[in-house]
C-alpha atoms as a PDB file:
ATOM      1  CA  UNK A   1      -1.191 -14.066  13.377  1.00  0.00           C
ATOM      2  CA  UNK A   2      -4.151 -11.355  11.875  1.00  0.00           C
ATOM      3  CA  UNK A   3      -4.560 -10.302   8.611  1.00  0.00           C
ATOM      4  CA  UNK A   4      -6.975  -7.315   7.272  1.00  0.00           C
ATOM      5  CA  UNK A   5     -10.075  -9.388   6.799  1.00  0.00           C
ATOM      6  CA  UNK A   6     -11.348  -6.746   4.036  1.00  0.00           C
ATOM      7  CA  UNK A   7      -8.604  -8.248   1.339  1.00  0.00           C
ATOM      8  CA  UNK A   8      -9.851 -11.318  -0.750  1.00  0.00           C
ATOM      9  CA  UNK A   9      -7.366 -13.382  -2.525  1.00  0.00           C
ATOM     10  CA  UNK A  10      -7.448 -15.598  -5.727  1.00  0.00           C
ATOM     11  CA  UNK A  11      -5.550 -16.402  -8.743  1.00  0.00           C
ATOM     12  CA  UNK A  12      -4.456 -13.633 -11.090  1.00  0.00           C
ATOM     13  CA  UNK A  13      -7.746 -13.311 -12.684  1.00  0.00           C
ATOM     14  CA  UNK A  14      -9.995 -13.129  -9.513  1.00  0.00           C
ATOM     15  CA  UNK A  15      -7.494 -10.848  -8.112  1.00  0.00           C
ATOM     16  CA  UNK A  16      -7.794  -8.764 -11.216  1.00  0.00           C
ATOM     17  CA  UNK A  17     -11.380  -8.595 -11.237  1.00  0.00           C
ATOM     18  CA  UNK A  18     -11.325  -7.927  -7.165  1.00  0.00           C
ATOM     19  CA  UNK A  19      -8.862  -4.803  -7.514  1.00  0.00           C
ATOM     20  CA  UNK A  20     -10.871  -3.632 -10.749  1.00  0.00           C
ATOM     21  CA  UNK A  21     -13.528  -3.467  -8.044  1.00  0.00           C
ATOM     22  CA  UNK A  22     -12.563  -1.937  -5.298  1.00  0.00           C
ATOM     23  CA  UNK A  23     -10.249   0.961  -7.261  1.00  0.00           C
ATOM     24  CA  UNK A  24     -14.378   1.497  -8.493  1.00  0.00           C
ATOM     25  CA  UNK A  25     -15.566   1.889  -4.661  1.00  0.00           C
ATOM     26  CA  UNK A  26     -12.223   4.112  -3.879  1.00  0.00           C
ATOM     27  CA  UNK A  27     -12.921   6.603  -6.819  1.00  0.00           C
ATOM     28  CA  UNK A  28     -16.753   6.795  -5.394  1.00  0.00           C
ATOM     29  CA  UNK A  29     -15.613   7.381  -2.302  1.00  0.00           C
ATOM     30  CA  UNK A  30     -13.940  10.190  -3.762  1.00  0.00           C
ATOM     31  CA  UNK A  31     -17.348  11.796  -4.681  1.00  0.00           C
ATOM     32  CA  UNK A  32     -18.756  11.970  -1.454  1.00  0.00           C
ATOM     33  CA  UNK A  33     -18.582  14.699   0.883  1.00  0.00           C
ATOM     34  CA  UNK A  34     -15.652  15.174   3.179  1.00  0.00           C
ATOM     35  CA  UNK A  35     -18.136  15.321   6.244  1.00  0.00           C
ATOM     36  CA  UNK A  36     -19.046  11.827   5.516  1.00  0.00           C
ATOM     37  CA  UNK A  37     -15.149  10.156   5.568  1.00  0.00           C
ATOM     38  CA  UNK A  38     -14.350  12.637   8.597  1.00  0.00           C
ATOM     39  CA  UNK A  39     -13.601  11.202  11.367  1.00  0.00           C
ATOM     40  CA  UNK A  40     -11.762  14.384  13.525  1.00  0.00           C
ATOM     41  CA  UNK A  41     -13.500  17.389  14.474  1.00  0.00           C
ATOM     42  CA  UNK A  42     -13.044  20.043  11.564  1.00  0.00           C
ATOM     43  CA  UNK A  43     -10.406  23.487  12.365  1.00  0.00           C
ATOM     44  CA  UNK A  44     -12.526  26.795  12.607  1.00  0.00           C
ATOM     45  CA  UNK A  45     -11.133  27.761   8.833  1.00  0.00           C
ATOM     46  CA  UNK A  46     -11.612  26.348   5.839  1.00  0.00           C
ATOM     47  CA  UNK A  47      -9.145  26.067   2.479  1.00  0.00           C
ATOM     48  CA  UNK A  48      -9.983  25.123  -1.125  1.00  0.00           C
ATOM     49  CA  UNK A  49      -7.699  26.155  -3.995  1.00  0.00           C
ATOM     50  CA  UNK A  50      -4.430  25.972  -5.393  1.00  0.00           C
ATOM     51  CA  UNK A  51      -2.327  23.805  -3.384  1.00  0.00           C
ATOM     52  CA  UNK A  52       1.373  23.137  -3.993  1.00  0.00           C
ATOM     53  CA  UNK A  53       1.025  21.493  -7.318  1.00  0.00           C
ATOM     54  CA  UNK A  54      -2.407  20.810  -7.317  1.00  0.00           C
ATOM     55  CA  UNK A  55      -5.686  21.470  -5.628  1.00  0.00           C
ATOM     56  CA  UNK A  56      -6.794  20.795  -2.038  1.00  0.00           C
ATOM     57  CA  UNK A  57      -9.696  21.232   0.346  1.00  0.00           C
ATOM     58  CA  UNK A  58      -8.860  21.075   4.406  1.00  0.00           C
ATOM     59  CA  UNK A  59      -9.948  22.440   7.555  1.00  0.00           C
ATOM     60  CA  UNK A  60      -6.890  24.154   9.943  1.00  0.00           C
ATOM     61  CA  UNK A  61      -6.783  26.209  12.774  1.00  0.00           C
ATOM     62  CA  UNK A  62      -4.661  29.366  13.065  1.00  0.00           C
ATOM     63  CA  UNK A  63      -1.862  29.187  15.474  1.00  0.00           C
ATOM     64  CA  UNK A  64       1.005  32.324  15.920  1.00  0.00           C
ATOM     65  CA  UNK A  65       3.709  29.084  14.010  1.00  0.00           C
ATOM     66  CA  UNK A  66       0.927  29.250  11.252  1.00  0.00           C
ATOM     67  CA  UNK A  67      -1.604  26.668  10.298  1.00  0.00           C
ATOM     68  CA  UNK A  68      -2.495  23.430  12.226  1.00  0.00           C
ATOM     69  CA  UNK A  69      -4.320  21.299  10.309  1.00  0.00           C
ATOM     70  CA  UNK A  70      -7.469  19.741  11.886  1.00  0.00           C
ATOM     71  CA  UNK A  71     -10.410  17.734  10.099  1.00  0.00           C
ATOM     72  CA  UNK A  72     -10.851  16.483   6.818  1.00  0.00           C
ATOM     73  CA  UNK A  73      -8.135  16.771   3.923  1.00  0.00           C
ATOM     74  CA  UNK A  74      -8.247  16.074  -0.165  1.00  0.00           C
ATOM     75  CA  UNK A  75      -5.726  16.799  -2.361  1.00  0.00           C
ATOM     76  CA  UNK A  76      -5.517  16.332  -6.497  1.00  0.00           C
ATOM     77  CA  UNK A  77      -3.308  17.193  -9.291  1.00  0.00           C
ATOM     78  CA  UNK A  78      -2.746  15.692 -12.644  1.00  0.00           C
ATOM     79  CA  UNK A  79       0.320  16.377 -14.907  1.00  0.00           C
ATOM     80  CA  UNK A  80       1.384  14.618 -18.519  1.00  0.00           C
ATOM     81  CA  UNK A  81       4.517  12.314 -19.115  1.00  0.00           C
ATOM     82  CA  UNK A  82       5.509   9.749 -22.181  1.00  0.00           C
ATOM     83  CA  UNK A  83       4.329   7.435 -22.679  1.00  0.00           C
ATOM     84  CA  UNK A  84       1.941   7.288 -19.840  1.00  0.00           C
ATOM     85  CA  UNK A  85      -0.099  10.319 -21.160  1.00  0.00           C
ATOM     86  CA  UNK A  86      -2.250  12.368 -18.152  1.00  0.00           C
ATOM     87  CA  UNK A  87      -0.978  10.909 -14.798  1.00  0.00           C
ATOM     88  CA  UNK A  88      -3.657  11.848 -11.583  1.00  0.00           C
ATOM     89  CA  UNK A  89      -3.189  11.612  -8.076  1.00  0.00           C
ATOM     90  CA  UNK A  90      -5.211  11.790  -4.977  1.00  0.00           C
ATOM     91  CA  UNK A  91      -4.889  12.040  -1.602  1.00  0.00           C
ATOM     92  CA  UNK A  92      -7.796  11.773   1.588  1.00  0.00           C
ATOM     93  CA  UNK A  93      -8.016  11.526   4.969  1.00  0.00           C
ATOM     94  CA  UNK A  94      -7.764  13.404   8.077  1.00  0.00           C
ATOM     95  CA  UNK A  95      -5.620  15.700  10.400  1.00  0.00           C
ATOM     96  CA  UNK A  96      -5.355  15.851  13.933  1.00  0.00           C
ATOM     97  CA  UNK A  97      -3.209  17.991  15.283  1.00  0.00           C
ATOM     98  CA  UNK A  98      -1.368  18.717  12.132  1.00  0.00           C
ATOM     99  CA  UNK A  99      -0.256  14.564  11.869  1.00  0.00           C
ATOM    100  CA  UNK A 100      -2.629  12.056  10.062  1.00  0.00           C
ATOM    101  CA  UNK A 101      -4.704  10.312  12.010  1.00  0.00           C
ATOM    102  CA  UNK A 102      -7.198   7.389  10.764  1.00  0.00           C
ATOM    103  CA  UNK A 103      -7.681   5.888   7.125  1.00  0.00           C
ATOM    104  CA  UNK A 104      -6.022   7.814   4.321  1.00  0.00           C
ATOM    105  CA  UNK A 105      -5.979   6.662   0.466  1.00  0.00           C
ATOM    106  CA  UNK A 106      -3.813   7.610  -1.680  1.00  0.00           C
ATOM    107  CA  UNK A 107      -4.167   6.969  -5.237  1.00  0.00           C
ATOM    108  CA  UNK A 108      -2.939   7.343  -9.094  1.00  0.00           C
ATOM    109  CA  UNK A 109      -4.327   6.546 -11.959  1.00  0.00           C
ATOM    110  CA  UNK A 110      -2.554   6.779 -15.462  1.00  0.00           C
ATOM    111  CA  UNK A 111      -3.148   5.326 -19.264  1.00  0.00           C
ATOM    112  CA  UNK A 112      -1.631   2.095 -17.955  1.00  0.00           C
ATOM    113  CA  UNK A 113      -1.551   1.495 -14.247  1.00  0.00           C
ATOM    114  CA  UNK A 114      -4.121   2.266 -11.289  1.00  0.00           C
ATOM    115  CA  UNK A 115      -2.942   1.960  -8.385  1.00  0.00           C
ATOM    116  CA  UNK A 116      -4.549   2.658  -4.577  1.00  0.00           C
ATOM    117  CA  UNK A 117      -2.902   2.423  -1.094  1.00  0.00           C
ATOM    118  CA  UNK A 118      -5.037   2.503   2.206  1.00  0.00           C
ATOM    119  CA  UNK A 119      -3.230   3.249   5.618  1.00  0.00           C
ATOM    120  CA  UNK A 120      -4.211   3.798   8.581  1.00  0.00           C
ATOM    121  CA  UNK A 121      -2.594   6.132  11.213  1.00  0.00           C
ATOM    122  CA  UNK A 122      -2.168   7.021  15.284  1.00  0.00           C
ATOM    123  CA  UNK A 123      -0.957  10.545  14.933  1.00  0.00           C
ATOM    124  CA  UNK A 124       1.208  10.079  12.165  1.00  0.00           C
ATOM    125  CA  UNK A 125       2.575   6.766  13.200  1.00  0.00           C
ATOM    126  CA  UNK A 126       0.980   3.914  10.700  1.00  0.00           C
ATOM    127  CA  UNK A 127      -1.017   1.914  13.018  1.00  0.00           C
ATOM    128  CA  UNK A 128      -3.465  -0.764  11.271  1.00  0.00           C
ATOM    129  CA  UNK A 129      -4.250  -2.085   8.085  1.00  0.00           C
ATOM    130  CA  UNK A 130      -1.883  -1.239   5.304  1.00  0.00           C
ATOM    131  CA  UNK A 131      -3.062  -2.435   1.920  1.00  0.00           C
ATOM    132  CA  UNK A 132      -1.908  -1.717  -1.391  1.00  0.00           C
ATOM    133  CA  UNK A 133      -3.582  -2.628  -5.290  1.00  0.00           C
ATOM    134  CA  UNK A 134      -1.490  -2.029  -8.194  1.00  0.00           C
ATOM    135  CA  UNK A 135      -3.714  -2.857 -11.882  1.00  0.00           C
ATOM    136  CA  UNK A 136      -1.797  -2.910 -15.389  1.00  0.00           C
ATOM    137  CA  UNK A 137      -4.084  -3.053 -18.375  1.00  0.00           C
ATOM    138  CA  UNK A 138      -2.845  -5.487 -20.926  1.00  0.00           C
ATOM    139  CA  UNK A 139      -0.223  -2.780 -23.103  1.00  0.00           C
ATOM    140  CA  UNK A 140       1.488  -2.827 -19.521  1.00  0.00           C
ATOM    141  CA  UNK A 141       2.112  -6.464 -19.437  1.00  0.00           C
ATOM    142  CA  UNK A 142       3.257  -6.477 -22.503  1.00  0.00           C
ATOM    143  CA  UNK A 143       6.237  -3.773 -21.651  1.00  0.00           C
ATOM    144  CA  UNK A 144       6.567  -6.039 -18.271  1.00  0.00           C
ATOM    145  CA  UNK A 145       4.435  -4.475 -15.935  1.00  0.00           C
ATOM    146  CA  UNK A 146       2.518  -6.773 -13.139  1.00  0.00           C
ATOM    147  CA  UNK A 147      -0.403  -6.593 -10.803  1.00  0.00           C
ATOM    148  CA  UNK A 148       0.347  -6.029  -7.264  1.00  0.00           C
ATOM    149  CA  UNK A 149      -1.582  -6.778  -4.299  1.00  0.00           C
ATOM    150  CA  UNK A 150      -0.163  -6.283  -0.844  1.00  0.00           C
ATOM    151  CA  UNK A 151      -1.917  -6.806   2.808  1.00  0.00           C
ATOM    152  CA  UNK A 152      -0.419  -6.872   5.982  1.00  0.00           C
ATOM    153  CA  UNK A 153      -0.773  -4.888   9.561  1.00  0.00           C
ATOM    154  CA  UNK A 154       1.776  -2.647  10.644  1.00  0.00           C
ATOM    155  CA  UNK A 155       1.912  -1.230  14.461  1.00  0.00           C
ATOM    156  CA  UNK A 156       4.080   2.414  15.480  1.00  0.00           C
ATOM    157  CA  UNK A 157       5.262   2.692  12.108  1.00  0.00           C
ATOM    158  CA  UNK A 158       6.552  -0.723  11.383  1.00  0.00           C
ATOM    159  CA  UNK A 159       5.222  -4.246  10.320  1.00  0.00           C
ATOM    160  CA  UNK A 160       3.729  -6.927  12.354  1.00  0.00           C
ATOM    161  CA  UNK A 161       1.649 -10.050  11.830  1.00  0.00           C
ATOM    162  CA  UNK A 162       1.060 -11.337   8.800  1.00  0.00           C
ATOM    163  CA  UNK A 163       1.978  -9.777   5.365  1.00  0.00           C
ATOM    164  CA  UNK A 164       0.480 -11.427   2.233  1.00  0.00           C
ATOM    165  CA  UNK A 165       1.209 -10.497  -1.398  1.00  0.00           C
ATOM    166  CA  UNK A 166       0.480 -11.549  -4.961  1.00  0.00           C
ATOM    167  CA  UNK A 167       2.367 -10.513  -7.826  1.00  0.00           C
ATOM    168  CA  UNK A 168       4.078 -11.491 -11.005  1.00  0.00           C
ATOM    169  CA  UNK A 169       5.438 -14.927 -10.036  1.00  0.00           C
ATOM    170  CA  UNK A 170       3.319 -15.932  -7.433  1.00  0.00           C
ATOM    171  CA  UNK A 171       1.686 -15.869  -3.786  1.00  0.00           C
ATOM    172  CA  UNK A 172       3.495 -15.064  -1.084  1.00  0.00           C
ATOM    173  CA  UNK A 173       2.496 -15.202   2.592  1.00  0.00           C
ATOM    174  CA  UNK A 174       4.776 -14.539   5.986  1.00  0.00           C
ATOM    175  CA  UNK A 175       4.856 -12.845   9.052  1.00  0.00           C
ATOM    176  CA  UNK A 176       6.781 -10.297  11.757  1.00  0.00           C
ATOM    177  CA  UNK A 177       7.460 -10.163  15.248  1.00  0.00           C
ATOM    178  CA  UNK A 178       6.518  -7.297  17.408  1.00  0.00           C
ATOM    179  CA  UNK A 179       9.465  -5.203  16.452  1.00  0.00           C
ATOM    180  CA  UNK A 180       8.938  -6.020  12.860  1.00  0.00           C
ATOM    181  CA  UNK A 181      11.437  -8.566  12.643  1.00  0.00           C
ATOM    182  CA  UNK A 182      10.821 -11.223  10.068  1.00  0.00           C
ATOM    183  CA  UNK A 183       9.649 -14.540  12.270  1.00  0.00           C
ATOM    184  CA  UNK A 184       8.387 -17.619  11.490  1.00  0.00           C
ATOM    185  CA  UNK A 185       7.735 -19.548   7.945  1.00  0.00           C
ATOM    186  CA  UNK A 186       7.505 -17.631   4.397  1.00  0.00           C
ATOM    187  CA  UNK A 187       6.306 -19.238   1.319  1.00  0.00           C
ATOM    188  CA  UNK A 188       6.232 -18.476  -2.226  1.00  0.00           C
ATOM    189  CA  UNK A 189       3.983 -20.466  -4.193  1.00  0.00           C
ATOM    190  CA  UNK A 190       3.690 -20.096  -8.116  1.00  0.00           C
ATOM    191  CA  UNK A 191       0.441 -18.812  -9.573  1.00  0.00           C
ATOM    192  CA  UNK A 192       2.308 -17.705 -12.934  1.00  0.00           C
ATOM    193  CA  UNK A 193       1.842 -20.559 -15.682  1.00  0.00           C
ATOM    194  CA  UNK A 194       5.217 -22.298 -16.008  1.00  0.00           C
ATOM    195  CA  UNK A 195       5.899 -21.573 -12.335  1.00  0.00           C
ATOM    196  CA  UNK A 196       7.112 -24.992 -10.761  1.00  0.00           C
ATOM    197  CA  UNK A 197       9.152 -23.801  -7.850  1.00  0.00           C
ATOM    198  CA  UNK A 198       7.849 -22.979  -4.464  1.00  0.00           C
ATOM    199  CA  UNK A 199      10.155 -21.573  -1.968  1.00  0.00           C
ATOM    200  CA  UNK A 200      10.694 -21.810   1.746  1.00  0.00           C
ATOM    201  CA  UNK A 201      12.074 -19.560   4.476  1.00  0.00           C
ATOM    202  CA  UNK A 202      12.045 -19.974   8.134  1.00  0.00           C
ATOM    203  CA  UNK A 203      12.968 -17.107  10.064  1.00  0.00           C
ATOM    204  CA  UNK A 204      13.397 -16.365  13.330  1.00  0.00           C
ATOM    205  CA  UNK A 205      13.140 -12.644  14.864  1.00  0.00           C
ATOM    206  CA  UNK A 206      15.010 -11.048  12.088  1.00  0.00           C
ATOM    207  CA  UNK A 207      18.035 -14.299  11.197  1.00  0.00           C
ATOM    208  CA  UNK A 208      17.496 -16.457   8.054  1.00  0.00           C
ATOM    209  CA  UNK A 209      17.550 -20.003   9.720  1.00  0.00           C
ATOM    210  CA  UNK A 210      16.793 -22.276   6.485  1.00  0.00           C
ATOM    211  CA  UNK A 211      15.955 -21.329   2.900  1.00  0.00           C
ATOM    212  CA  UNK A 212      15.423 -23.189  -0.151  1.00  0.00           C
ATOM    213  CA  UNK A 213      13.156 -24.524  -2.760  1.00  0.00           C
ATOM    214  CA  UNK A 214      11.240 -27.208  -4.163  1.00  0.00           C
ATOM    215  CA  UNK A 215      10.745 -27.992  -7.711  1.00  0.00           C
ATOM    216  CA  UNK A 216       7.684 -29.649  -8.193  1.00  0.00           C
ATOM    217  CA  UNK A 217       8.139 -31.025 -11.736  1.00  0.00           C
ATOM    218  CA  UNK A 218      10.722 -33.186 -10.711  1.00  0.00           C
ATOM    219  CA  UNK A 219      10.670 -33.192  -6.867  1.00  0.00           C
ATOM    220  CA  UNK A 220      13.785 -31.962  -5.786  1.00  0.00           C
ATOM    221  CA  UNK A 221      14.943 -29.486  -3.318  1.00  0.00           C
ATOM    222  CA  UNK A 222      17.766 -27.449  -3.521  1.00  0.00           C
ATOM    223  CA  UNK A 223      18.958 -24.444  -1.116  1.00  0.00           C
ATOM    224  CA  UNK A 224      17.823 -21.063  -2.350  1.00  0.00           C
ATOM    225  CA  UNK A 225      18.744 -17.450  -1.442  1.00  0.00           C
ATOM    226  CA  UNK A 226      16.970 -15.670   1.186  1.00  0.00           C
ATOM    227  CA  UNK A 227      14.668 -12.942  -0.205  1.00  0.00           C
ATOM    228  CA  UNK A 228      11.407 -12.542   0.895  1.00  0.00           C
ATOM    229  CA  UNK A 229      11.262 -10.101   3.218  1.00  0.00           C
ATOM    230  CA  UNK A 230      13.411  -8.306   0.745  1.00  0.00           C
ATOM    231  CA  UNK A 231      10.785  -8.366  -1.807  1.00  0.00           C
ATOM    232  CA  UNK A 232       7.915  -6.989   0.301  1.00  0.00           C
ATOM    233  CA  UNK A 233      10.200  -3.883   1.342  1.00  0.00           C
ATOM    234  CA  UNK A 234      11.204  -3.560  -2.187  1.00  0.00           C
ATOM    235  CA  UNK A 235       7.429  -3.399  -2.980  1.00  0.00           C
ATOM    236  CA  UNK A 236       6.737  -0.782  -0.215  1.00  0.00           C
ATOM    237  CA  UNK A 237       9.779   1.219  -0.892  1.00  0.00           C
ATOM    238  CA  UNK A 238       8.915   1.329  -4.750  1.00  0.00           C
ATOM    239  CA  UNK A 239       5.726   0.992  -4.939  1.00  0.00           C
ATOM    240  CA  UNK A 240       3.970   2.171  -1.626  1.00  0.00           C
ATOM    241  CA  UNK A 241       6.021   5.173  -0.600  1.00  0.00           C
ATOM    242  CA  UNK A 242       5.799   6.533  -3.970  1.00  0.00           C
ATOM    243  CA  UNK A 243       1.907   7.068  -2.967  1.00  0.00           C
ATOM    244  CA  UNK A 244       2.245   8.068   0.431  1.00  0.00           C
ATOM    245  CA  UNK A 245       4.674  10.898  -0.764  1.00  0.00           C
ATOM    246  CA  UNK A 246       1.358  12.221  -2.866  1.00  0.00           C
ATOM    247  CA  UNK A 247       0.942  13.806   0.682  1.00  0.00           C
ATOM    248  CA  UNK A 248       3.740  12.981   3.604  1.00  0.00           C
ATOM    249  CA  UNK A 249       2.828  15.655   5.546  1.00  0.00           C
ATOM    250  CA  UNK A 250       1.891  15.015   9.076  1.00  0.00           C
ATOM    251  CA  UNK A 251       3.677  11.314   8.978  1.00  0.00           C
ATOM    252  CA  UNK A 252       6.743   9.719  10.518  1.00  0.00           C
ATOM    253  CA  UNK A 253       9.381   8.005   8.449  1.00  0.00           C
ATOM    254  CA  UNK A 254       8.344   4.101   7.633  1.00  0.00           C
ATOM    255  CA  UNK A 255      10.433   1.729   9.968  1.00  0.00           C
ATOM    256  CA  UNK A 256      10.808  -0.668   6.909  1.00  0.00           C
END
């Protein structure tokens, strides 16, 4: 199985100080000039201005069904809700042919939370790396918020591979056929102090064929409900999506 190789892993504070990081490099990124994240030939017009609920720069092409869009795309708007306060969002990447095509980011940032997703895309079909940083500042734990980190590769619009995630509880790491099946062994080690389960899964192309856990404090193992595949589609469905809908345009439904 592959993994993204451009996703480091640690313990919650090294994986704190990693996403701190990168969500740095993303919002630099941000400052640099389309041409230089384009990676499809620019449409003959250019837009900038008012754009549904925000503001937007893109390149299109005039067509007699109205605009294709072609070339680089960015998109922002910020709004206010309680308690968060001023809530931003952003959205880059490209067009070809009116469907995404190559590394988008989509990102928001509020009092509490950061949070950046990276996909890549085959016109419009998610074909690549798929990685995903969620960041609470300390008020957030508090009201039982959680750092997220998600990696995994995902081929015509569904995953495959390996998927590896850290959140609240602990690490987990697993895998997919190639029809995005869950195959193979799952694990869910503790990180979180007090943590003294670790739990197993062994699946095979999509069926559940043994699942329980181990308590390491007193070195038992008892049967355990099968969940985590569950809890990575939970993650994407909540979490992910949520970003991706920033700007859906030009992509096909998630196969999740």
């Amino acid at each position: 199985m592959s993994v993204c190789e451009s996703c480091p892993w640690g313990l919650r504070a090294r994986v704190k100080s990693i996403a701190v990081s990168m969500m740095g490099l993303f919002f630099r990124r941000l400052l640099m000039p389309l041409s230089a994240l384009n990676a499809v030939p620019n449409g003959g017009c250019r837009y900038s201005g008012d754009y549904h609920d925000g503001k937007a720069v893109y390149y299109y092409d005039d067509s007699s069904d109205g605009r294709i869009y072609n070339g680089s795309f960015r998109f922002s708007r910020k709004y206010y809700v309680l308690p968060q306060g001023k809530v931003v969002e952003t959205a880059i990447g490209c067009f070809a042919g009116d469907m995404k095509e190559g590394e988008w980011r989509f990102s928001k940032k509020s009092r509490d939370v950061k949070s950046v997703l990276t996909v890549e895309y085959a016109a419009g079909l998610r074909s690549g790396c798929y990685s995903y940083r969620s960041v609470c500042s300390s008020r957030a734990f508090v009201s039982g918020g959680s750092d997220i980190l998600l990696r995994m590769r995902v081929e015509n619009n569904h995953p495959v591979d390996a998927v590896e995630c850290v959140f609240d509880y602990g690490r987990l790491t697993g895998g997919y056929d190639s029809e995005g099946r869950p195959d193979g062994s799952w694990t869910l080690v503790p990180v979180k102090k007090g943590g003294t389960k670790t739990y197993y899964e062994v699946w095979e192309h999509g069926e559940c064929r043994s699942s329980y856990a181990y308590d390491n404090s007193t070195g038992r193992k008892v049967e355990a409900r099968q969940s985590m595949p569950e809890l990575v589609a939970g993650i994407v469905r909540r979490e992910c999506l949520s970003l991706e809908k920033i700007m859906f345009k030009g992509a096909y439904k998630f196969v999740f």
